[in-house]
Protein backbone atom coordinates (compact mmCIF):
# COMPACT_ATOMS: atom_id res chain seq x y z
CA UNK A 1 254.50 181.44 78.43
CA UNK A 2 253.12 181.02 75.06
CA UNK A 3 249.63 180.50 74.18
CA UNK A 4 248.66 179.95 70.22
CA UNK A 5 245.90 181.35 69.83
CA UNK A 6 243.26 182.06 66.27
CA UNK A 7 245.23 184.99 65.21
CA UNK A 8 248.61 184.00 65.40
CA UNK A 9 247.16 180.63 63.59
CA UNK A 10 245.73 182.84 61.06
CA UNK A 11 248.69 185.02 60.52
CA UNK A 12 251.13 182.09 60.05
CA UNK A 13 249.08 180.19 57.48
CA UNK A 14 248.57 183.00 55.75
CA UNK A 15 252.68 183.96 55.67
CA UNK A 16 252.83 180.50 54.71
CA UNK A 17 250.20 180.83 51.67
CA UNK A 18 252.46 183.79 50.37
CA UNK A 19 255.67 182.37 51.18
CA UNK A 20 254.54 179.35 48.88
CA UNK A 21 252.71 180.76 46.20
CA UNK A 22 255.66 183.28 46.16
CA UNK A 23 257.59 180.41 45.00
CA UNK A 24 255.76 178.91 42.76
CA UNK A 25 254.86 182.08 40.78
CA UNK A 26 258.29 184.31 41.34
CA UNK A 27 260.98 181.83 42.14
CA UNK A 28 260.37 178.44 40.66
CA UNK A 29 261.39 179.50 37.29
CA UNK A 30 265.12 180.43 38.07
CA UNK A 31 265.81 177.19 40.41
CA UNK A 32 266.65 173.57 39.82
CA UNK A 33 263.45 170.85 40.94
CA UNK A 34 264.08 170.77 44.61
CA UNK A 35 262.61 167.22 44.72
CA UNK A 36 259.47 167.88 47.31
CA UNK A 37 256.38 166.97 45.20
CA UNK A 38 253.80 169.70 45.62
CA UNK A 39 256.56 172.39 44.91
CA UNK A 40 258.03 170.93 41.59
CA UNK A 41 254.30 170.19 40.82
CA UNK A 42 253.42 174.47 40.89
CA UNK A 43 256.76 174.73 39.72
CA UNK A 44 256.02 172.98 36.29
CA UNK A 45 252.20 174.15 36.07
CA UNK A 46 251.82 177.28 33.78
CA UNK A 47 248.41 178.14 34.65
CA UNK A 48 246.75 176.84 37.78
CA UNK A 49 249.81 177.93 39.90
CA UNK A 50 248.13 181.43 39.31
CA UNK A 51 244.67 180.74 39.80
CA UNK A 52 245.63 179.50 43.11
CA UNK A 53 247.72 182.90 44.12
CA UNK A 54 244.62 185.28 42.79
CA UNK A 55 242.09 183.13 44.55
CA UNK A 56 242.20 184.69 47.68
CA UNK A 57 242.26 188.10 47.20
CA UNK A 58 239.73 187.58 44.53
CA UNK A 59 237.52 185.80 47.07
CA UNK A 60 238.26 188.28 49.66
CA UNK A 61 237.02 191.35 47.40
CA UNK A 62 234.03 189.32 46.52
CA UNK A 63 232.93 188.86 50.38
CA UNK A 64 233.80 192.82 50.88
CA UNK A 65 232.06 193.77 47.98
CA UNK A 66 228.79 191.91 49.02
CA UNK A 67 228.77 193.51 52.48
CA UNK A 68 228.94 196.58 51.55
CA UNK A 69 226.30 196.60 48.96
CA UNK A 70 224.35 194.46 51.65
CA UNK A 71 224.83 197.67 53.90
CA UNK A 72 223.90 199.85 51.36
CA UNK A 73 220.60 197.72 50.78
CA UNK A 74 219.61 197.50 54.59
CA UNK A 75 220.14 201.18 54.98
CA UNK A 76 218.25 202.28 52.19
């Protein structure tokens, strides 16, 4: 009926990533320790918590970036 396949797998951990980090960035400064480790641990981090959010789409203009000037180099 329903198959799981790479792109729903893809999709989910990502709305997971930004769920979380969402949290930890936006949220976790207005609500009490909620007593699950790795969530008061971003919670009480003031600096790695958003080195971890910018990351990816830091990472993810790097990798665009260097295809396109790779494009540009093979088609000059």
């Amino acid at each position: 009926m329903f198959s799981l396949n790479m792109g729903h797998l893809i999709v989910g951990l990502t709305a997971l990533f930004f769920i979380l980090a969402g949290y930890a960035v936006l949220v976790s400064a207005f609500v009490p320790s909620t007593g699950i480790y790795l969530l008061d641990f971003l919670a009480q981090d003031t600096h790695y918590k958003y080195f971890a959010l910018f990351l990816i789409p830091t990472s993810a203009y790097f990798v665009i970036a260097n295809w396109v000037g790779w494009q540009y180099y093979q088609n000059s």
